[in-house]
Protein backbone atom coordinates (compact mmCIF):
# COMPACT_ATOMS: atom_id res chain seq x y z
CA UNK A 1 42.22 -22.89 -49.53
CA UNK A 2 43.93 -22.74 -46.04
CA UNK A 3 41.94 -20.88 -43.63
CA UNK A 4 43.45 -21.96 -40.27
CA UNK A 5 44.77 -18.51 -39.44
CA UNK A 6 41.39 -16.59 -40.41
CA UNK A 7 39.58 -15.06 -37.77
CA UNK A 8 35.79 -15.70 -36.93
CA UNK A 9 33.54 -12.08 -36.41
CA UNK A 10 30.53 -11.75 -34.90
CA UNK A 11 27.69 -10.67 -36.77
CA UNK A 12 24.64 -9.67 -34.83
CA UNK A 13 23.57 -13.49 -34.03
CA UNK A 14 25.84 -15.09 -36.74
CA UNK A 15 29.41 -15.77 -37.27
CA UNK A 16 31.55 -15.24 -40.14
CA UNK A 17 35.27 -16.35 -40.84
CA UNK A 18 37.69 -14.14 -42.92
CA UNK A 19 41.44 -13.60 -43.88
CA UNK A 20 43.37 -11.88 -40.82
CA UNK A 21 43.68 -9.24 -43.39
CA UNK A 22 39.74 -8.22 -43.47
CA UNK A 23 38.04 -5.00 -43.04
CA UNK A 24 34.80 -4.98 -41.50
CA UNK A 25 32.08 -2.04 -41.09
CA UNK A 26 28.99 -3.20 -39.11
CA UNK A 27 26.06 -1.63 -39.23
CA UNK A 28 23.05 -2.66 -36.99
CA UNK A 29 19.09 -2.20 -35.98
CA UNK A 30 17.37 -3.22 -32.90
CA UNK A 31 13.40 -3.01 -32.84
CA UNK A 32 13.77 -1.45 -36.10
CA UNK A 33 16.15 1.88 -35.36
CA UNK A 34 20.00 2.08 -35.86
CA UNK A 35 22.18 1.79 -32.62
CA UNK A 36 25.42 3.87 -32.88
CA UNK A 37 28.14 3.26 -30.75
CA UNK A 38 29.43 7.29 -29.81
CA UNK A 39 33.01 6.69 -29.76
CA UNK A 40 33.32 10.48 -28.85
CA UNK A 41 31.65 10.73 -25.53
CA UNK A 42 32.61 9.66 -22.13
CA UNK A 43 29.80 9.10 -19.51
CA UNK A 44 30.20 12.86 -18.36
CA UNK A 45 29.79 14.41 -21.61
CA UNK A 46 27.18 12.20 -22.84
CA UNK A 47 25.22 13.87 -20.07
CA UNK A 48 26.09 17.23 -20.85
CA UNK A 49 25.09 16.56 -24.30
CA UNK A 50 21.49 15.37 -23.47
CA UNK A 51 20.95 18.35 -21.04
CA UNK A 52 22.14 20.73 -24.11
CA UNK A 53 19.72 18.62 -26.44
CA UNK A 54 17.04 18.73 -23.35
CA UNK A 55 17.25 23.39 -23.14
CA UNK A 56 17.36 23.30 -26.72
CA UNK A 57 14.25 21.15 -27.20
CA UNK A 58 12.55 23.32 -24.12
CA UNK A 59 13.27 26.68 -26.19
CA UNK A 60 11.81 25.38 -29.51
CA UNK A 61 8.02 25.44 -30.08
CA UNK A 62 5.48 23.11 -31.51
CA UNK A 63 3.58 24.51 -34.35
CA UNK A 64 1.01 22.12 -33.82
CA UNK A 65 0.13 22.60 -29.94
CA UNK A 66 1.14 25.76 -27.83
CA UNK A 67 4.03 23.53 -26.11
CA UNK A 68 7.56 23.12 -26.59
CA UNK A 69 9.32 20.16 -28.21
CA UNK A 70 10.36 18.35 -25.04
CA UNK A 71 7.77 16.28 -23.40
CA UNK A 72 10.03 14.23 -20.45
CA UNK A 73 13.35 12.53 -19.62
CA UNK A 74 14.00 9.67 -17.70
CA UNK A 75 16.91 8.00 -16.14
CA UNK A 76 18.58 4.01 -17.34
CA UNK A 77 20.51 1.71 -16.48
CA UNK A 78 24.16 2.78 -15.74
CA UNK A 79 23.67 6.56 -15.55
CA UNK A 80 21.90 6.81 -19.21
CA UNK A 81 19.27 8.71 -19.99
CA UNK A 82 16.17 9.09 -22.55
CA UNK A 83 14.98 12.16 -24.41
CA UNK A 84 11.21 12.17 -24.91
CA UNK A 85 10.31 15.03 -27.63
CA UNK A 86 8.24 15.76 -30.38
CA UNK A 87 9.46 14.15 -33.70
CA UNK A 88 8.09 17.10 -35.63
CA UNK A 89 7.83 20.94 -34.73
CA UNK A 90 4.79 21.06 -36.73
CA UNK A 91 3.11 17.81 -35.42
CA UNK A 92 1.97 15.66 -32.57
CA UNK A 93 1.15 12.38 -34.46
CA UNK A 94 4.69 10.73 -33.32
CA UNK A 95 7.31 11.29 -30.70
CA UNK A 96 10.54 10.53 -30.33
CA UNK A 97 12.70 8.70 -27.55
CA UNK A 98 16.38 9.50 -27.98
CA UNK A 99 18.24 7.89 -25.81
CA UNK A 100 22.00 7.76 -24.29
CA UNK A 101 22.81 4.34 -23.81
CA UNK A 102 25.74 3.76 -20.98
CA UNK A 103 27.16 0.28 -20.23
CA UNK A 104 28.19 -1.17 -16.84
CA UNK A 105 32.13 -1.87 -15.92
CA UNK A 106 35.50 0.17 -16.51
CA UNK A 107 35.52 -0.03 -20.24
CA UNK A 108 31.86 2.14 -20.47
CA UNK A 109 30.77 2.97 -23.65
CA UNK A 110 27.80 4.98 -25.04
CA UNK A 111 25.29 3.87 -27.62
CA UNK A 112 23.03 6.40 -28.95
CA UNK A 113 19.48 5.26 -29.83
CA UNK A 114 16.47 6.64 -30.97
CA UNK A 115 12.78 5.46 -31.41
CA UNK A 116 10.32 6.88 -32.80
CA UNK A 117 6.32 5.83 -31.65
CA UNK A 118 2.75 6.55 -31.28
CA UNK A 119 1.97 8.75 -28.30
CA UNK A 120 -0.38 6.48 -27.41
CA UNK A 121 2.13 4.21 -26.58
CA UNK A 122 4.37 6.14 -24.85
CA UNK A 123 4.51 3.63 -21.90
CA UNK A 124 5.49 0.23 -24.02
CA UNK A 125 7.84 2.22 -25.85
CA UNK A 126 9.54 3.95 -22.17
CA UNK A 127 9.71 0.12 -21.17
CA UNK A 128 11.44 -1.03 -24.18
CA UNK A 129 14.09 1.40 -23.52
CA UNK A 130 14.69 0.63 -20.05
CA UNK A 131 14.96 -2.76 -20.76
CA UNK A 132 17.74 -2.78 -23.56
CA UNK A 133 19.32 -0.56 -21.17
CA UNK A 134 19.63 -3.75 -19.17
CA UNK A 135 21.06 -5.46 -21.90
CA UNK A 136 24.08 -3.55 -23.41
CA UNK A 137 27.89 -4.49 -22.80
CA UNK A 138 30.71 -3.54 -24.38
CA UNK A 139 32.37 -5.53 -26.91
CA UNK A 140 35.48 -5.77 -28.97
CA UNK A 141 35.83 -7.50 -32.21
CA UNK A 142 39.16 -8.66 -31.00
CA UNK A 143 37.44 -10.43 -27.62
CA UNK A 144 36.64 -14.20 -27.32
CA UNK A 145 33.43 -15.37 -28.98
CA UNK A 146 30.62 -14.62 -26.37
CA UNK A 147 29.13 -18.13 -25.42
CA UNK A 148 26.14 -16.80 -23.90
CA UNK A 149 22.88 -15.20 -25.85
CA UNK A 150 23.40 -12.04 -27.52
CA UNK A 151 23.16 -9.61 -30.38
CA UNK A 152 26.29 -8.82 -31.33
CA UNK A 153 27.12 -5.15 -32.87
CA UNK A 154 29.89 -2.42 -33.65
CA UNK A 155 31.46 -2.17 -29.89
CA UNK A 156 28.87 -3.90 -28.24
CA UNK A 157 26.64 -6.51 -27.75
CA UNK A 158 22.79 -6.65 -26.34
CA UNK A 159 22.52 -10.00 -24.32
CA UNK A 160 18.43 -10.47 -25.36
CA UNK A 161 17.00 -13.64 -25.56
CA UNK A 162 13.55 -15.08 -25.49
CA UNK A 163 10.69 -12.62 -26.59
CA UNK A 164 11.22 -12.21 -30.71
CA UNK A 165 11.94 -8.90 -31.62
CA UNK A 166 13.11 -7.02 -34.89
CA UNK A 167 17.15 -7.00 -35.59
CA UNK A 168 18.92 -6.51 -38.49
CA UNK A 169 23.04 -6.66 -38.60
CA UNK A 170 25.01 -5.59 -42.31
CA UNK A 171 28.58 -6.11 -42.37
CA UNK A 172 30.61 -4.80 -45.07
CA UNK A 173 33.40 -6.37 -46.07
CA UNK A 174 36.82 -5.75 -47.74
CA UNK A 175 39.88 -7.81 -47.97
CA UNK A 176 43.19 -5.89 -49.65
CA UNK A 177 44.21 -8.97 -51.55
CA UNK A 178 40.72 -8.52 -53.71
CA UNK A 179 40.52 -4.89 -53.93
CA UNK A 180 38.08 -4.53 -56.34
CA UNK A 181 35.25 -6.57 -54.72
CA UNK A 182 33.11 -6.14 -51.71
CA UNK A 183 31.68 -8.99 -49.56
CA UNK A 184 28.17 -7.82 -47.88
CA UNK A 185 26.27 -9.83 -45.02
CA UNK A 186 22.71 -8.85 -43.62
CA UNK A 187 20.81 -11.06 -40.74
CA UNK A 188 17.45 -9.77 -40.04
CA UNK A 189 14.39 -10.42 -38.69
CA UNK A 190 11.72 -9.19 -39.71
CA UNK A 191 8.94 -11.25 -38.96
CA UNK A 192 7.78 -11.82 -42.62
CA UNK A 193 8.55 -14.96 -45.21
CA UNK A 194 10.85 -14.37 -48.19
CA UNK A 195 10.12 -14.88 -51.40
CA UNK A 196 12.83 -17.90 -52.25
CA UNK A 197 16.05 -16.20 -54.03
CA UNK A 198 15.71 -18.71 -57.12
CA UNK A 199 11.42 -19.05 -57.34
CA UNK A 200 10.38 -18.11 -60.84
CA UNK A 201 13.85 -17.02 -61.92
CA UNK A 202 13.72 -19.40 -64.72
CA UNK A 203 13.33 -16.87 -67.21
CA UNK A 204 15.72 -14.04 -65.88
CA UNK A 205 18.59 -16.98 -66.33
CA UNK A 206 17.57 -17.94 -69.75
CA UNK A 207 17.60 -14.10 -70.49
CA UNK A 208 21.41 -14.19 -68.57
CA UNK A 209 22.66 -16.89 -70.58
CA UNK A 210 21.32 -15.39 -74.43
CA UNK A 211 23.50 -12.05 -73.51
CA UNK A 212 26.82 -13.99 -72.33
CA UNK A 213 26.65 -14.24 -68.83
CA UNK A 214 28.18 -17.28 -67.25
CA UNK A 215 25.64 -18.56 -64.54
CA UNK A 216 28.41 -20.53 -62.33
CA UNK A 217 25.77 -22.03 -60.05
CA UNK A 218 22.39 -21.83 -59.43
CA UNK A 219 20.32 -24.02 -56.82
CA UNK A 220 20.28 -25.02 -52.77
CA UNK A 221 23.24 -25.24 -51.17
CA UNK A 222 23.71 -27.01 -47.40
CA UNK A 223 25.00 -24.66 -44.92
CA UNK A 224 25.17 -24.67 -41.10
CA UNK A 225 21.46 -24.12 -40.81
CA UNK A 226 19.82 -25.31 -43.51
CA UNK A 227 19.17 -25.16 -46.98
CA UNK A 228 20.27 -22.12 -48.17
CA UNK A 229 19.92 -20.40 -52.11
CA UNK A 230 22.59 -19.74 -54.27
CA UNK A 231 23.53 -17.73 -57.63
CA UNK A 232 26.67 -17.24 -58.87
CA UNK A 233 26.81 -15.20 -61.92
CA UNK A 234 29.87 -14.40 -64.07
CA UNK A 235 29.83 -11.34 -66.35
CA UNK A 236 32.38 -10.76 -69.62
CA UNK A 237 29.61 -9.11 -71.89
CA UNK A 238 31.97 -5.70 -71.53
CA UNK A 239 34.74 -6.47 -73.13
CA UNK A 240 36.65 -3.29 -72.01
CA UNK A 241 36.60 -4.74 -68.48
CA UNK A 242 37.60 -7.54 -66.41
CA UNK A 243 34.38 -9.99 -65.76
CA UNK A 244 32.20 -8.86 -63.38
CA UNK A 245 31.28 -11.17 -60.23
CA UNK A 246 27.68 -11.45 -58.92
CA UNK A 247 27.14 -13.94 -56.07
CA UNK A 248 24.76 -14.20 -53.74
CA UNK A 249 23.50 -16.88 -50.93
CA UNK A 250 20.37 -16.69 -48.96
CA UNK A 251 18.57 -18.23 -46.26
CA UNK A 252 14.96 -17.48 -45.90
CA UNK A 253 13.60 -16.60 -42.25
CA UNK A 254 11.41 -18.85 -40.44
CA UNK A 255 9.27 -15.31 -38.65
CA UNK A 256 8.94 -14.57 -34.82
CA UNK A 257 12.20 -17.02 -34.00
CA UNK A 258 15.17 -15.38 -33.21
CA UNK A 259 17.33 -18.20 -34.10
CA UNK A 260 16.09 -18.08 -37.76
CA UNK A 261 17.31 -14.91 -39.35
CA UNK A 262 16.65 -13.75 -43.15
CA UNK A 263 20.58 -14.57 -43.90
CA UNK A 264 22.11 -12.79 -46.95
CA UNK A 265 25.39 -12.86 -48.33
CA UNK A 266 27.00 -11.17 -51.50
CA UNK A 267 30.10 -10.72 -53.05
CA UNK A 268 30.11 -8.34 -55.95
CA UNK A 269 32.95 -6.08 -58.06
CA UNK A 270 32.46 -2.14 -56.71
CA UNK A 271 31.56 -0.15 -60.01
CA UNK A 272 33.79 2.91 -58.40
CA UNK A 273 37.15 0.43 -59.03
CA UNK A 274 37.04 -0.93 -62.20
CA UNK A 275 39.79 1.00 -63.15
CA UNK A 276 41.88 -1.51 -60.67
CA UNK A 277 43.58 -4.72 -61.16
CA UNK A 278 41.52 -7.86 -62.03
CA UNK A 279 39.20 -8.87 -59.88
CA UNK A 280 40.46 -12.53 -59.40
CA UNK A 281 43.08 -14.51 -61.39
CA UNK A 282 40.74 -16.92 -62.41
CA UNK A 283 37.11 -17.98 -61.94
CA UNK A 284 38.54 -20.72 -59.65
CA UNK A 285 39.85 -18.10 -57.63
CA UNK A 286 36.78 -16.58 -57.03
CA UNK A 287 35.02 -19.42 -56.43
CA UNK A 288 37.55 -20.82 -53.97
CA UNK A 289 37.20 -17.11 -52.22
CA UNK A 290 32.93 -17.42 -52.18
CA UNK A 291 33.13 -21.20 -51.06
CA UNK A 292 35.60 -20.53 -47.76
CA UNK A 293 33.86 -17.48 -46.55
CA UNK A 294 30.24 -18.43 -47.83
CA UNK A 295 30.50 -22.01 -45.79
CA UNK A 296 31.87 -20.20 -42.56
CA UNK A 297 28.20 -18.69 -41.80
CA UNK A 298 26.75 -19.93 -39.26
CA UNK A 299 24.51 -19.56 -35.91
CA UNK A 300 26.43 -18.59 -33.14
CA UNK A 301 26.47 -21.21 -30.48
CA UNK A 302 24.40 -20.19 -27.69
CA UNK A 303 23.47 -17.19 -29.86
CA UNK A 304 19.62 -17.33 -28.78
């Protein structure tokens, strides 16, 4: 398959080549909470939203505690700023930080973020905000490659490195020449072991193979980074259909390093368009598909 015009994305810490013709929706977690780029603000009226969040929050009461919902703001990087409130009205047990995220340079953007902790440890969890502050840039999915360290994510990119902390990136992917299957990618670290894709599944493909279902491949595969897990399943038990694709590819995480993701990629027919054409021409085809993008993921250079 010739691949020389695909283009390369950015996936939190990993990279991915696809077709020029690829859509991709990226979804992504730092230290365990979503960050949204707000493609509707500015830096003004991301200000004038927080202050309109910051009177509301003042004029609602705590059921808990004679007090209102708002506890403090503080100022970050850039001309940002951080919400500190009450997650509940009828509770003091956590609080939330809700912060608007501003980057440095011409092209500013603003990344909402918020996290939720102990009020207890209201301090770490100020710091942590003031520090990814310091992080943020903006970030097209058009730009060169960043060679430096960096999570990479929709619109921007946080340049941490050292320290191991929680991130998770899902990209979904859809290419028009295929449009009956979706291609899905998660990195994430989570600072716990897998369980092995294939341990103990022994049994499940003995049960595959008695009802019809073609199990294409199944065993370690060598990728960029190691010895990753695959499965590639082929379904024709529903003869009113066209076979139904199952792959999937995973590379366990090695906890606490940054470099060493839980990797996981699928490629799978959407249920909601089996009324469409075929899914691929042949099993070839979809093989030839799952083997150029599947072999593309890698560790960004410089990534960590």
């Amino acid at each position: 398959m010739d691949t020389s015009n695909w283009v390369t994305h950015c996936v939190g810490r990993y990279l991915i080549t696809l077709p020029p013709s690829a859509k991709v929706e990226l979804f992504s977690n730092i230290f365990g909470e979503e960050i949204k780029w707000r493609k509707d603000l500015t830096p003004d009226t991301a200000r004038q939203e927080a202050q309109a969040e910051i009177e509301k929050l003042k004029a609602t009461p705590n059921k808990k505690k004679p007090m209102s919902m708002f506890i403090d703001s503080f100022e970050l990087e850039n001309g940002g700023i951080c919400i500190v409130h009450w997650k509940d009205t009828y509770s003091i047990a956590l609080a939330s930080l809700h912060c608007y995220f501003i980057t440095p340079g011409d092209n500013a953007r603003i990344f909402e973020f918020t996290h939720q902790f102990s009020p207890d440890r209201i301090q770490s969890a100020r710091d942590k905000m003031i520090y990814l502050a310091t992080t943020l840039r903006s970030r097209n999915d058009w730009d060169s490659l960043p060679t430096g360290p960096g999570f990479c994510f929709d619109g921007g990119i946080s340049t941490h490195t050292g320290d191991w902390r929680s991130e998770r990136a899902r990209a979904r992917i859809t290419i028009p020449q295929y449009p009956r299957i979706t291609f899905r990618l998660m990195t994430w670290n989570s600072g716990a072991p897998d369980k092995p894709l294939l341990q103990g599944a022994e049994e499940t493909t003995a049960q595959l193979l008695a009802v019809g279902i073609k199990v294409v491949r199944r065993g370690d595969v060598h990728i960029h980074d190691g010895t990753a897990q695959e499965r590639c399943l082929i379904d024709r038990t529903d003869t009113r259909h066209q076979p139904h694709y199952d792959f999937e590819m995973m590379l366990p995480e090695i906890p606490t390093e940054l470099a060493h993701p839980y990797v996981d990629f699928k490629m799978y027919d959407d249920a909601d368009k089996y009324g469409e054409q075929e899914s691929f021409r042949s099993d070839a085809e979809a093989l030839g598909i799952w083997d150029a993008i599947s072999r593309s993921i890698r560790l960004r250079p410089g990534a960590v």
